[in-house]
PDB file of N, CA and C in Angstrom:
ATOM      1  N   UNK A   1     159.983 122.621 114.119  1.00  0.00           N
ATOM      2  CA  UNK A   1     159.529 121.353 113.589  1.00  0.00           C
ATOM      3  C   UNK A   1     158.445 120.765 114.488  1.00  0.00           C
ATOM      4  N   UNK A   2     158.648 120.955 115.567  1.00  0.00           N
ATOM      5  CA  UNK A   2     157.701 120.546 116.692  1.00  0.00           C
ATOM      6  C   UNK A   2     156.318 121.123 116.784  1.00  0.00           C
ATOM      7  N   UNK A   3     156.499 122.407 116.567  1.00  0.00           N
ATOM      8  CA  UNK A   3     154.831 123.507 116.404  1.00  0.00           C
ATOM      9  C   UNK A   3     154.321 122.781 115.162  1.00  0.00           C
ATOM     10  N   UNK A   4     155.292 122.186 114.026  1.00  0.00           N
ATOM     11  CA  UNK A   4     154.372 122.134 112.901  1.00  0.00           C
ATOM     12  C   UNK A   4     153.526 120.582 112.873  1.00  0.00           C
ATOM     13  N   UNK A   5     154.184 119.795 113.968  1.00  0.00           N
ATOM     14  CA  UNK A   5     153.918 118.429 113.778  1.00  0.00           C
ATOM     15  C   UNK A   5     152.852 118.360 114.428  1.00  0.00           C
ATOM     16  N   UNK A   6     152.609 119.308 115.500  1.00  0.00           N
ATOM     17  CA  UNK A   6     151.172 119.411 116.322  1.00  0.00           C
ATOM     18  C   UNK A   6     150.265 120.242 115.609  1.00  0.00           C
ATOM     19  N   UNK A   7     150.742 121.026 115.180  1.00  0.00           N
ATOM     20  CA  UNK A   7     149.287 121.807 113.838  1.00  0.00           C
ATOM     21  C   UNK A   7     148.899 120.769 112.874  1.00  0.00           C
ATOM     22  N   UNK A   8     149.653 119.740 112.397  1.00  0.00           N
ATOM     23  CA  UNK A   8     149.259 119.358 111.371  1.00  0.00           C
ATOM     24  C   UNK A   8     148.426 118.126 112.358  1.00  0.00           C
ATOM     25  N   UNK A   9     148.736 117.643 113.087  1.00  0.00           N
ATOM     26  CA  UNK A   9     148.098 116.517 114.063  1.00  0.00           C
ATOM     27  C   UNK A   9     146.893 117.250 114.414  1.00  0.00           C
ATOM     28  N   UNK A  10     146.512 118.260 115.004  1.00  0.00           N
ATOM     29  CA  UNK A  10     145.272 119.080 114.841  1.00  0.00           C
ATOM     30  C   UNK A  10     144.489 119.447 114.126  1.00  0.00           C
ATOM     31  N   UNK A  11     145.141 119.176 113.230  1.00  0.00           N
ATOM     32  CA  UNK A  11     144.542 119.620 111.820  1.00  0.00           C
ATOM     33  C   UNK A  11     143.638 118.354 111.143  1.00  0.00           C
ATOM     34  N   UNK A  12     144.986 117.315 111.170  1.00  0.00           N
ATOM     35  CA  UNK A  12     144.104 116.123 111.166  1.00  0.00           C
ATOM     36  C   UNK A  12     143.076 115.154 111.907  1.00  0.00           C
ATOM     37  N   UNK A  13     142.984 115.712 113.225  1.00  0.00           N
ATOM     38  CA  UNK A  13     142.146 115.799 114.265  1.00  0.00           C
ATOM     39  C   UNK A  13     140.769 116.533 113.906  1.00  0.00           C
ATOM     40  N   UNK A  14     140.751 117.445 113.815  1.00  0.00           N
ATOM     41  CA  UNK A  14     139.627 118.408 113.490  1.00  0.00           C
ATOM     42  C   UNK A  14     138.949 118.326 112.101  1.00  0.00           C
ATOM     43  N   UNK A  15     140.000 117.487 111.215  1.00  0.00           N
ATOM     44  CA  UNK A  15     139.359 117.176 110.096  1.00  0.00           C
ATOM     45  C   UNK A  15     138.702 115.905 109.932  1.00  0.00           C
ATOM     46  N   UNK A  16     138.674 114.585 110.881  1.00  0.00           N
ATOM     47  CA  UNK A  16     138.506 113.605 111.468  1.00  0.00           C
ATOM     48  C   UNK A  16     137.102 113.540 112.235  1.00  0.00           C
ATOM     49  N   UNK A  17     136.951 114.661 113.009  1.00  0.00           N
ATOM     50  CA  UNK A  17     135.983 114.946 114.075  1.00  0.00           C
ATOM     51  C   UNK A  17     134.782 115.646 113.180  1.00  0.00           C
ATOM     52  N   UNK A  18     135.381 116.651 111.997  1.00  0.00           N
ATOM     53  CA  UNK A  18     134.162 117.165 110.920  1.00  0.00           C
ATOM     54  C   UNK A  18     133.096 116.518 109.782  1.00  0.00           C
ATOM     55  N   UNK A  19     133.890 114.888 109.978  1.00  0.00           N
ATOM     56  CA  UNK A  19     133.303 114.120 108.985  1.00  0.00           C
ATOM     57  C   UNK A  19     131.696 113.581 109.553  1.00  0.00           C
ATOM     58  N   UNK A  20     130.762 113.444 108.407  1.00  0.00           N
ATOM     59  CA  UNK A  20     129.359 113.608 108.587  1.00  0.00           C
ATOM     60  C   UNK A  20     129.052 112.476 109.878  1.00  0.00           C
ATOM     61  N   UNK A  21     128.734 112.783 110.830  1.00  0.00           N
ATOM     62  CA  UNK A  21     128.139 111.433 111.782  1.00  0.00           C
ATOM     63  C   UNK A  21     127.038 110.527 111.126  1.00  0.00           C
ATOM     64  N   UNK A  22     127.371 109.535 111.429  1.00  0.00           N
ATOM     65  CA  UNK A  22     126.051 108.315 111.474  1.00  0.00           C
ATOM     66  C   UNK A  22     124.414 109.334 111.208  1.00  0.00           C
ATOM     67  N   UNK A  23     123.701 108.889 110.125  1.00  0.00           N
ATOM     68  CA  UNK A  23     122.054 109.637 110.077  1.00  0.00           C
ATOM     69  C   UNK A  23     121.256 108.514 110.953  1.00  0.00           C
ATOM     70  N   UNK A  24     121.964 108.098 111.482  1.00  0.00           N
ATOM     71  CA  UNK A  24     120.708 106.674 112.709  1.00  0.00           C
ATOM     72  C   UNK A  24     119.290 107.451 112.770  1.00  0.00           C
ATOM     73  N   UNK A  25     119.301 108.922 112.997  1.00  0.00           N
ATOM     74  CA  UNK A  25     118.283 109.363 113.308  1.00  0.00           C
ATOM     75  C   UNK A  25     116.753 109.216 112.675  1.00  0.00           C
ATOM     76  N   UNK A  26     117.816 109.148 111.257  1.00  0.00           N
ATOM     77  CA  UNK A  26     117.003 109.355 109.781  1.00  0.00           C
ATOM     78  C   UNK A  26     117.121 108.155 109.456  1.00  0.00           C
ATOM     79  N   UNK A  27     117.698 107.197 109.630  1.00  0.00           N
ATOM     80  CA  UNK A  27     117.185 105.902 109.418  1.00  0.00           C
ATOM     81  C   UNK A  27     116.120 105.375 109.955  1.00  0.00           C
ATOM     82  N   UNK A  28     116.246 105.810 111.246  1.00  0.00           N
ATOM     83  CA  UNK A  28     115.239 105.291 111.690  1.00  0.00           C
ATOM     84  C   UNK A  28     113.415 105.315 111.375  1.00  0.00           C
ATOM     85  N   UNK A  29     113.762 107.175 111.119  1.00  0.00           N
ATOM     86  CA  UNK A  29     112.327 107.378 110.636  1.00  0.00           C
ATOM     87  C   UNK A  29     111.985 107.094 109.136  1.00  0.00           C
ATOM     88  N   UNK A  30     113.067 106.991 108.071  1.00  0.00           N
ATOM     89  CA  UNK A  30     112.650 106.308 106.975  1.00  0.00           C
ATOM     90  C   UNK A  30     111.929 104.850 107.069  1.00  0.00           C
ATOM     91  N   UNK A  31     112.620 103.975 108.208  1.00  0.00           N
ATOM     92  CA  UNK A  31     112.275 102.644 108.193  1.00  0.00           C
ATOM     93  C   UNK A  31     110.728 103.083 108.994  1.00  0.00           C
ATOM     94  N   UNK A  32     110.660 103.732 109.551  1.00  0.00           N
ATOM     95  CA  UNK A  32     109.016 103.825 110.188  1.00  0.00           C
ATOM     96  C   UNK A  32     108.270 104.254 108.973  1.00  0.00           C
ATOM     97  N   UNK A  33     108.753 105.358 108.133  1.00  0.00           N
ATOM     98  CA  UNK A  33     107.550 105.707 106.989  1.00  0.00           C
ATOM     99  C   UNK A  33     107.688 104.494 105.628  1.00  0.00           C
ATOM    100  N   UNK A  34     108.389 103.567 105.958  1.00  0.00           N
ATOM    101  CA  UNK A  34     108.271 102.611 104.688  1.00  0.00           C
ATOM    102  C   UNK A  34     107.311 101.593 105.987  1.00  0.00           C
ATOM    103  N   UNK A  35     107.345 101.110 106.823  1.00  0.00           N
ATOM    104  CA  UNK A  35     106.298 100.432 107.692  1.00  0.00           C
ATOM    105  C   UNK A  35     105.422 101.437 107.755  1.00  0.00           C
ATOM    106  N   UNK A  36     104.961 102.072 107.667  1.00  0.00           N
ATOM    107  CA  UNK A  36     103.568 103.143 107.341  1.00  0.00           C
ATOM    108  C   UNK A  36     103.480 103.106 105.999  1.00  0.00           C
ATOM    109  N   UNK A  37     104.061 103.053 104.797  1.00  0.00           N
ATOM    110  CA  UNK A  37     103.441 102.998 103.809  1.00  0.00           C
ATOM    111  C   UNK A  37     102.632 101.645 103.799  1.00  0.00           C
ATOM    112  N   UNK A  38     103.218 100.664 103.950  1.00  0.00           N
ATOM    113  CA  UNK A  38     103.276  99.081 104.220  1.00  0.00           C
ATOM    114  C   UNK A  38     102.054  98.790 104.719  1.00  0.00           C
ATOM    115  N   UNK A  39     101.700  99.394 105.463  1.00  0.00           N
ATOM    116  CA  UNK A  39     100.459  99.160 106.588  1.00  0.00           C
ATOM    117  C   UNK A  39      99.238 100.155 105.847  1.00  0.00           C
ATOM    118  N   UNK A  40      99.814 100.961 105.084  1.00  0.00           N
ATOM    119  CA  UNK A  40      98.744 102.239 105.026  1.00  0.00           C
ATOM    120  C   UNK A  40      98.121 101.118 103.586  1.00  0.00           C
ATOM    121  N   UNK A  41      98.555 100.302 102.966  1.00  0.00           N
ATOM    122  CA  UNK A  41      98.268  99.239 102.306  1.00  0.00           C
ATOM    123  C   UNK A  41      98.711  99.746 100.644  1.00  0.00           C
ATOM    124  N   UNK A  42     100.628 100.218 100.721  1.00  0.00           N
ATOM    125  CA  UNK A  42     101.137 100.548  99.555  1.00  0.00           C
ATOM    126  C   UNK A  42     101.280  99.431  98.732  1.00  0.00           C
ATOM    127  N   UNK A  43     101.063  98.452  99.176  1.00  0.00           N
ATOM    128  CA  UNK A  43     101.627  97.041  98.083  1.00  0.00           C
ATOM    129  C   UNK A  43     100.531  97.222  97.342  1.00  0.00           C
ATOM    130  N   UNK A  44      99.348  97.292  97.420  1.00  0.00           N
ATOM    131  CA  UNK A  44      98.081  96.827  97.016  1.00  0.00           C
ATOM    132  C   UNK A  44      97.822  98.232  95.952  1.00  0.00           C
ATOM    133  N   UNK A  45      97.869  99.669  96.344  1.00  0.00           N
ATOM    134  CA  UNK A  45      97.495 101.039  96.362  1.00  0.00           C
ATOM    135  C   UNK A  45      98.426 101.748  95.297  1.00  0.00           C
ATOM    136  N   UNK A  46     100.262 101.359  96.136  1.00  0.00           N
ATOM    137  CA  UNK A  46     100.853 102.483  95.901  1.00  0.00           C
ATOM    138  C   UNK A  46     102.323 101.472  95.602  1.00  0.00           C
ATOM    139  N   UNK A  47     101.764 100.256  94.573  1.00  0.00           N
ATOM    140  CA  UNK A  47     103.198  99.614  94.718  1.00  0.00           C
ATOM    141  C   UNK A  47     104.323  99.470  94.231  1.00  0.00           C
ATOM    142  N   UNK A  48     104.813 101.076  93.061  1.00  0.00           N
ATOM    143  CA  UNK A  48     105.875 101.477  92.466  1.00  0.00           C
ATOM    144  C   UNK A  48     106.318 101.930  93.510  1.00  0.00           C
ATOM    145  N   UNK A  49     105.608 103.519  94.322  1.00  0.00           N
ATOM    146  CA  UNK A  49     106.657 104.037  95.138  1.00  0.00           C
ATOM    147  C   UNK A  49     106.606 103.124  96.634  1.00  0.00           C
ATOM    148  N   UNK A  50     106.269 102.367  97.192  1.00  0.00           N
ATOM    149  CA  UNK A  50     106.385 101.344  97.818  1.00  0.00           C
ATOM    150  C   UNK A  50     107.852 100.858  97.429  1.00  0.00           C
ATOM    151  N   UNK A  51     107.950 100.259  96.438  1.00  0.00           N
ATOM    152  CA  UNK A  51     109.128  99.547  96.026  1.00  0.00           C
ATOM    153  C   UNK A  51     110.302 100.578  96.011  1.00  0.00           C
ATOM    154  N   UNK A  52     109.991 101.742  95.411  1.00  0.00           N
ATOM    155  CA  UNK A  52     111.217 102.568  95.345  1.00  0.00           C
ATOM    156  C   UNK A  52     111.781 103.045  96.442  1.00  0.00           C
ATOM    157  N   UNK A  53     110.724 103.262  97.840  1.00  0.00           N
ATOM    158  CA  UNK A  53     111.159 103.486  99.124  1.00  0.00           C
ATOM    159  C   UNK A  53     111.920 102.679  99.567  1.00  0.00           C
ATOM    160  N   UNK A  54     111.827 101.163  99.302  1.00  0.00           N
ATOM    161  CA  UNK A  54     112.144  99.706 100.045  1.00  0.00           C
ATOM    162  C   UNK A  54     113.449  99.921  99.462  1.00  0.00           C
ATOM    163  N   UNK A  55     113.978 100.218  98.077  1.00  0.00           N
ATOM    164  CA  UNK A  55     114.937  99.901  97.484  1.00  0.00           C
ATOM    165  C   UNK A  55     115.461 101.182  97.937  1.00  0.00           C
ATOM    166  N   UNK A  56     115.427 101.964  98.108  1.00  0.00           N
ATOM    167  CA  UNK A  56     116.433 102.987  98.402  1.00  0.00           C
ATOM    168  C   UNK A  56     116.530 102.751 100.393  1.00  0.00           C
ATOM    169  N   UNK A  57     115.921 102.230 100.823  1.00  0.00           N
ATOM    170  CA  UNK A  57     115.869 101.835 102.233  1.00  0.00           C
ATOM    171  C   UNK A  57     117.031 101.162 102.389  1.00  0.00           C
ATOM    172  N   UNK A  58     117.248  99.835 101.158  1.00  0.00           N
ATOM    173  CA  UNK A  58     118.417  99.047 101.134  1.00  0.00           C
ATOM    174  C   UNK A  58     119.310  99.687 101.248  1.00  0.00           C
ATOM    175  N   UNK A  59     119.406 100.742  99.747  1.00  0.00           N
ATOM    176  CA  UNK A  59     120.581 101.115  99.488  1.00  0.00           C
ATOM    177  C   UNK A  59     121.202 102.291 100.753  1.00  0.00           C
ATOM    178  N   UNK A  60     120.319 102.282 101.215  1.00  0.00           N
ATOM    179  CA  UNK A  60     120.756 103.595 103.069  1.00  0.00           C
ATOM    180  C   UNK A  60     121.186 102.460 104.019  1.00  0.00           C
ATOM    181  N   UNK A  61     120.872 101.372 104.190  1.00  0.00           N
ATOM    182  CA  UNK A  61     121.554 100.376 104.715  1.00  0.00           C
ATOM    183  C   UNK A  61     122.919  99.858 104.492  1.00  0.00           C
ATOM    184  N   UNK A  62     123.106  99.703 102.947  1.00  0.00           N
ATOM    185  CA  UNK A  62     124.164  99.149 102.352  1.00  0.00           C
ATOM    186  C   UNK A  62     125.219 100.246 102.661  1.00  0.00           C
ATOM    187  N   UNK A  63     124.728 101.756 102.204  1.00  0.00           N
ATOM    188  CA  UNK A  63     125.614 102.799 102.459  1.00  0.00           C
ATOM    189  C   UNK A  63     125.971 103.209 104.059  1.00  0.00           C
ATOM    190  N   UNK A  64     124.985 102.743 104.868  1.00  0.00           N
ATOM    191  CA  UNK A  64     125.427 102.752 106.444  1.00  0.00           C
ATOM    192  C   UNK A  64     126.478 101.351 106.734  1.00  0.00           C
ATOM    193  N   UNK A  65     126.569 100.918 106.355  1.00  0.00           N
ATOM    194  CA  UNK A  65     126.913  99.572 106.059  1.00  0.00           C
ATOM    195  C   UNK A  65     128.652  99.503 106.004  1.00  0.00           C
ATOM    196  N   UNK A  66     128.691 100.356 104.832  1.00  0.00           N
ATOM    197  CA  UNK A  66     129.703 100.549 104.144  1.00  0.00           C
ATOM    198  C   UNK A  66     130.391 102.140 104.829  1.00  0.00           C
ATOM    199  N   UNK A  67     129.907 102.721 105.662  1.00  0.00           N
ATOM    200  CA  UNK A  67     129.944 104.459 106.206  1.00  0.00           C
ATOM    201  C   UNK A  67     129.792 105.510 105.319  1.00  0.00           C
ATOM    202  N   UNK A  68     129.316 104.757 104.250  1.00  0.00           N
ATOM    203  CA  UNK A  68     129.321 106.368 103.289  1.00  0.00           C
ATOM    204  C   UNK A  68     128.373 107.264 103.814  1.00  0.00           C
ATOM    205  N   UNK A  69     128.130 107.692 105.124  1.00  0.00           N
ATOM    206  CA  UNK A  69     127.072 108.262 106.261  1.00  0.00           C
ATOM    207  C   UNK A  69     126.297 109.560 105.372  1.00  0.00           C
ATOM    208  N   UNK A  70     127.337 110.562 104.160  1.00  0.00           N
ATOM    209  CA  UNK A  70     126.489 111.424 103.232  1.00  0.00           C
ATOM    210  C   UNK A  70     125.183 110.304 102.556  1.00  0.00           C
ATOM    211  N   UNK A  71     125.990 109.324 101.632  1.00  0.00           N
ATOM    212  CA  UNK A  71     125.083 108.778 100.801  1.00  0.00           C
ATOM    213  C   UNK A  71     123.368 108.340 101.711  1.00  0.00           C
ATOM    214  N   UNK A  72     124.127 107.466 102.759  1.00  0.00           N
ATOM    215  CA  UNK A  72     123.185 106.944 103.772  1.00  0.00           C
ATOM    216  C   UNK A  72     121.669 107.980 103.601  1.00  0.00           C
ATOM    217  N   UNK A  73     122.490 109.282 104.074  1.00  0.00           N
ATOM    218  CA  UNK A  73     121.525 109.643 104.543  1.00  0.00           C
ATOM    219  C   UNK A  73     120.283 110.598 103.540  1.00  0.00           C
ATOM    220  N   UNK A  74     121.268 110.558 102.193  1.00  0.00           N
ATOM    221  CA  UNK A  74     120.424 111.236 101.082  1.00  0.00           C
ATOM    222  C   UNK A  74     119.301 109.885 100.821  1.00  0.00           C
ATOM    223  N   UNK A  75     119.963 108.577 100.989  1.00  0.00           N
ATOM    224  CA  UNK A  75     118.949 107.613 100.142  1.00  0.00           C
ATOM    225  C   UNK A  75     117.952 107.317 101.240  1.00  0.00           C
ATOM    226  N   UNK A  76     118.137 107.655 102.728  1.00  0.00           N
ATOM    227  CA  UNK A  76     116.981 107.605 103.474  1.00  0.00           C
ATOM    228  C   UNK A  76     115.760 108.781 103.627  1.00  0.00           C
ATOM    229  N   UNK A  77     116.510 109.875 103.383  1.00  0.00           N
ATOM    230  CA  UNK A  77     115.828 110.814 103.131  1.00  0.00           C
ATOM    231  C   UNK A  77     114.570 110.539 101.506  1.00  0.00           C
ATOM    232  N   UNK A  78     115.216 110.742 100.682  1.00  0.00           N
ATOM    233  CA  UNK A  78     114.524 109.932  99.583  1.00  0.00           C
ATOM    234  C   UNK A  78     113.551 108.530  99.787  1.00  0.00           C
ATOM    235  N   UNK A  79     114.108 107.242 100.659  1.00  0.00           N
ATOM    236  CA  UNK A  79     113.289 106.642 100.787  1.00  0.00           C
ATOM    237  C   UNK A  79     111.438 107.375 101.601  1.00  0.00           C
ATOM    238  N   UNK A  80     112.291 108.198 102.809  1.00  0.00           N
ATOM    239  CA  UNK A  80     110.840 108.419 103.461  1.00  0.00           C
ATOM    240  C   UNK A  80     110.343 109.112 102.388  1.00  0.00           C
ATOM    241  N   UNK A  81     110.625 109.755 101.293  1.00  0.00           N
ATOM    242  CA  UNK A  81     109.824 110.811 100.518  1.00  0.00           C
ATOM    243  C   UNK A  81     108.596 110.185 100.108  1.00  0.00           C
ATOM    244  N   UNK A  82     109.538 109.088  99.340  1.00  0.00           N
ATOM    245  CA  UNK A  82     108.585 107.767  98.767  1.00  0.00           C
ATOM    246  C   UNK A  82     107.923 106.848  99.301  1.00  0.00           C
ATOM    247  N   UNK A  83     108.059 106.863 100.785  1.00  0.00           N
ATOM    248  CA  UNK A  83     107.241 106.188 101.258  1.00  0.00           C
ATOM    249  C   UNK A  83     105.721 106.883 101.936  1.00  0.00           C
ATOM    250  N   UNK A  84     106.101 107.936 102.431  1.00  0.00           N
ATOM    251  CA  UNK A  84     104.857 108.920 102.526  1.00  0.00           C
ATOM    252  C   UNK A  84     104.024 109.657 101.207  1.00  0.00           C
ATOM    253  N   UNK A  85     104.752 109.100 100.035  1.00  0.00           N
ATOM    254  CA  UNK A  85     103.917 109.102  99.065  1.00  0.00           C
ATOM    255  C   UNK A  85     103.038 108.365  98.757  1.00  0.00           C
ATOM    256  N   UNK A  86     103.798 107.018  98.851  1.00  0.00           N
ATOM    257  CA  UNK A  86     103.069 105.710  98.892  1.00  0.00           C
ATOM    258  C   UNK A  86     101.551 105.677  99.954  1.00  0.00           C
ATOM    259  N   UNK A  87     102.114 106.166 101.231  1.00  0.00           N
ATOM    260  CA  UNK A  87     101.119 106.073 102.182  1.00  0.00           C
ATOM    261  C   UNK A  87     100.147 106.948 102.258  1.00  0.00           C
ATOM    262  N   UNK A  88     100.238 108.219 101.212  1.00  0.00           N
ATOM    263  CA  UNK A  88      99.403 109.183 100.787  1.00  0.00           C
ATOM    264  C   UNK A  88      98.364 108.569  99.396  1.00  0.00           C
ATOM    265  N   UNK A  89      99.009 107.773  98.763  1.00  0.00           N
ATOM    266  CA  UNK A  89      98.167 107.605  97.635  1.00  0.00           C
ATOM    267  C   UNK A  89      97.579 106.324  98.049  1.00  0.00           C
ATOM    268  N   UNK A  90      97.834 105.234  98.563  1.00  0.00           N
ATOM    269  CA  UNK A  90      97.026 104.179  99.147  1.00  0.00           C
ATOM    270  C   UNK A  90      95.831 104.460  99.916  1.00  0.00           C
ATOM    271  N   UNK A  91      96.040 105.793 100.906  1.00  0.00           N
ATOM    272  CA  UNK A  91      94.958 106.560 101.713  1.00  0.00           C
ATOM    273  C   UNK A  91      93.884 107.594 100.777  1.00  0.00           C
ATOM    274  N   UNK A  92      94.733 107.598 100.226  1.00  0.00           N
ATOM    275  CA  UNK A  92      93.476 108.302  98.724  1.00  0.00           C
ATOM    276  C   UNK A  92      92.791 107.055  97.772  1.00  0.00           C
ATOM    277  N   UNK A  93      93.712 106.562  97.512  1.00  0.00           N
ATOM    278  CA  UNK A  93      92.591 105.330  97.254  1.00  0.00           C
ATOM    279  C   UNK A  93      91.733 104.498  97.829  1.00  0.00           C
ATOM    280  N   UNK A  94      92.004 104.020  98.969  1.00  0.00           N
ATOM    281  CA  UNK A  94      91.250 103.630 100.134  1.00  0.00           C
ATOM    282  C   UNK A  94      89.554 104.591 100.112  1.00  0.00           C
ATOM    283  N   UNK A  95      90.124 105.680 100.023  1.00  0.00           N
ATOM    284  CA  UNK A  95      89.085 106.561 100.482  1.00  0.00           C
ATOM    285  C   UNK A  95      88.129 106.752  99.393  1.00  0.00           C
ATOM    286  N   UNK A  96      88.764 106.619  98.249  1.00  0.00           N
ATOM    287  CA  UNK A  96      88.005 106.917  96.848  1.00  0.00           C
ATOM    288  C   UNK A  96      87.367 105.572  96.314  1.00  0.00           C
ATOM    289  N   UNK A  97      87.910 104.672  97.258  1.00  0.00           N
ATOM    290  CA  UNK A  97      87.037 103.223  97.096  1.00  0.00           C
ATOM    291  C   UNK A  97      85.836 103.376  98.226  1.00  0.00           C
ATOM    292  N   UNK A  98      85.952 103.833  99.284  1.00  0.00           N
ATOM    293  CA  UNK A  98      84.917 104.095 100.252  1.00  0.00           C
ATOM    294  C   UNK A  98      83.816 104.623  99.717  1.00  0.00           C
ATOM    295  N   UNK A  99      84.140 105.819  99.436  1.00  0.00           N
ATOM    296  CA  UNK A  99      83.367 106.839  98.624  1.00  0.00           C
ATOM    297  C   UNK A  99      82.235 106.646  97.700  1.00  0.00           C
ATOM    298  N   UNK A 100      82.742 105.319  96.937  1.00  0.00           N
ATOM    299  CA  UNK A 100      82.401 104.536  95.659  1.00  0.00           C
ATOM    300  C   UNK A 100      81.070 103.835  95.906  1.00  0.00           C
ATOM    301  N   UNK A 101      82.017 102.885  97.003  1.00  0.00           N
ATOM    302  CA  UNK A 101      81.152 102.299  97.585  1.00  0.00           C
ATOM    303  C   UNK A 101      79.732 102.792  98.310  1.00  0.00           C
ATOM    304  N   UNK A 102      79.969 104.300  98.991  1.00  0.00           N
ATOM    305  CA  UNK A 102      78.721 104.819  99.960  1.00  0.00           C
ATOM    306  C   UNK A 102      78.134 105.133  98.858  1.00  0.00           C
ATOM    307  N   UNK A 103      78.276 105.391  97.650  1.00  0.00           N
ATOM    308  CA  UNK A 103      77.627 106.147  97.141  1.00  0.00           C
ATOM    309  C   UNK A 103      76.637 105.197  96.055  1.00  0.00           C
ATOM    310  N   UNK A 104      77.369 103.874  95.881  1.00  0.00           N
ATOM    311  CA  UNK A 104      76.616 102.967  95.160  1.00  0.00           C
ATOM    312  C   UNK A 104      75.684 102.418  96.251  1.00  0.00           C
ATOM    313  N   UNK A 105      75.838 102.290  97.956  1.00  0.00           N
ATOM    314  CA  UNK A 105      74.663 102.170  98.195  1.00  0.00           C
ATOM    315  C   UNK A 105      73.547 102.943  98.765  1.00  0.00           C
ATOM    316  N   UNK A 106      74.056 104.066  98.526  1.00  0.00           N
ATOM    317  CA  UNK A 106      72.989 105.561  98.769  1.00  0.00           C
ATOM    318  C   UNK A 106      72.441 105.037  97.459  1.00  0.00           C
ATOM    319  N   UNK A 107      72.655 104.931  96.416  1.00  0.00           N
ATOM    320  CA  UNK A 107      71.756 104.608  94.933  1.00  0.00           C
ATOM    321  C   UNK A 107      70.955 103.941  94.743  1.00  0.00           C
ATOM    322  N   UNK A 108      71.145 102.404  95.486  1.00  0.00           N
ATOM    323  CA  UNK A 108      70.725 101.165  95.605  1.00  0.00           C
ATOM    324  C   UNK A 108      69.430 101.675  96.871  1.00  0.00           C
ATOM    325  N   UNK A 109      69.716 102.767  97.800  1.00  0.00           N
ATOM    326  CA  UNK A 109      69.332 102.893  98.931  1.00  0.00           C
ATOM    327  C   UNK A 109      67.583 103.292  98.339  1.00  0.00           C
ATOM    328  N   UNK A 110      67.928 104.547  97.413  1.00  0.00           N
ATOM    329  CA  UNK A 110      67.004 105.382  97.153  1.00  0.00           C
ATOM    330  C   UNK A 110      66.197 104.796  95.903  1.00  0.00           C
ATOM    331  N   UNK A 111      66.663 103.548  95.175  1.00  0.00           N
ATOM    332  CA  UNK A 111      66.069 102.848  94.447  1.00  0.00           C
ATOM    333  C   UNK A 111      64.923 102.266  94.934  1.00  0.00           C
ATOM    334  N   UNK A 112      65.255 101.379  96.139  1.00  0.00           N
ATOM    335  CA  UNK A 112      64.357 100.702  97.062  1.00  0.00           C
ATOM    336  C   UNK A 112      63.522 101.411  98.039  1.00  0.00           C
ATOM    337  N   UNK A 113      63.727 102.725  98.184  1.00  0.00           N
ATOM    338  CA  UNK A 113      62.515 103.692  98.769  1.00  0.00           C
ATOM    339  C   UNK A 113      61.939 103.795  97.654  1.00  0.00           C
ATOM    340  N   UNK A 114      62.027 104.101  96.610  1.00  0.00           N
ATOM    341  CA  UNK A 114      61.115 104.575  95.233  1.00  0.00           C
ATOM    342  C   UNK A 114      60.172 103.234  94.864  1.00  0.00           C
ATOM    343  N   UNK A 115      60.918 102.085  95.004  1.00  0.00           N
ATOM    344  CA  UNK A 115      59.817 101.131  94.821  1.00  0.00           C
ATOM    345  C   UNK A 115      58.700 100.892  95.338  1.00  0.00           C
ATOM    346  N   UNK A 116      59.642 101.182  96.854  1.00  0.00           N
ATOM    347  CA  UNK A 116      58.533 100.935  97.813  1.00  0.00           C
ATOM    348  C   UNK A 116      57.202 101.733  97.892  1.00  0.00           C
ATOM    349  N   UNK A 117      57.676 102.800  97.333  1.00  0.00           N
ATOM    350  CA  UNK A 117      56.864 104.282  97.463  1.00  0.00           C
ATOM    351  C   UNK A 117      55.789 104.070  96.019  1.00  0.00           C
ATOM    352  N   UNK A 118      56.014 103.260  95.015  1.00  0.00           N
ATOM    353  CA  UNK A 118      54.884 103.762  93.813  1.00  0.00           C
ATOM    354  C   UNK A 118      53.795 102.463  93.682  1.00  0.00           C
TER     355      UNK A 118
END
C-alpha cells in the first residue's frame, strides 16, 4: 500500500511539473511587435490587422491572466503574426507613398527644365 501511495504521489508530481510553463517569453515579444506595428504607423496604414494583433494581445493577457499558459501563448503567437503584418504593410505603404511622391516631382522637375529650355 505504501509503494503505491508514493507512485501515485510521483505520478502526480511529474504530471504537475509537465504542465505548459508561463510563454512570458512570447509575450513579451508579441507586445514589442504590436509597439512596432504601432510606430511603423499601423493605425493609419494597416488598421484591421493592427486591431486584430491588439485584440488577440488582450486575449494572451486575459489567458495569462487566467493560466490557460497553452491558450496564452497561441493568441500571442498569432498576435505577433498580425502585428508584423501590420508593420509590413504600413512600410509598404509608406514607401509607395514616397515613391509617388519622388516621382510626381521628378515630373514637375522635368516640366520646368523643358520650359526653361524652349
Amino acid at each position: 500500500m505504501h509503494k503505491i501511495a508514493i507512485t501515485v504521489g510521483a505520478t502526480i508530481f511529474m504530471v504537475g511539473c509537465a504542465s505548459a510553463p508561463a510563454p512570458t517569453a512570447q509575450m513579451a515579444v508579441s507586445k514589442v511587435a504590436v509597439g512596432n506595428a504601432s510606430n511603423a504607423g499601423g493605425n493609419e496604414f494597416a488598421p484591421l490587422q493592427l486591431k486584430s494583433a491588439m485584440e488577440k494581445m488582450d486575449g494572451a493577457e486575459r489567458a495569462m491572466a487566467d493560466k490557460d499558459y497553452v491558450l496564452a501563448r497561441q493568441l500571442a503567437e498569432q498576435a505577433q503574426v498580425d502585428a508584423q503584418l501590420a508593420s509590413a504593410t504600413a512600410l509598404s505603404a509608406k514607401a509607395q507613398k514616397a515613391a509617388s511622391a519622388l516621382q510626381e516631382d521628378s515630373h514637375a522637375l522635368r516640366q520646368e527644365i523643358n520650359r526653361k529650355t524652349q
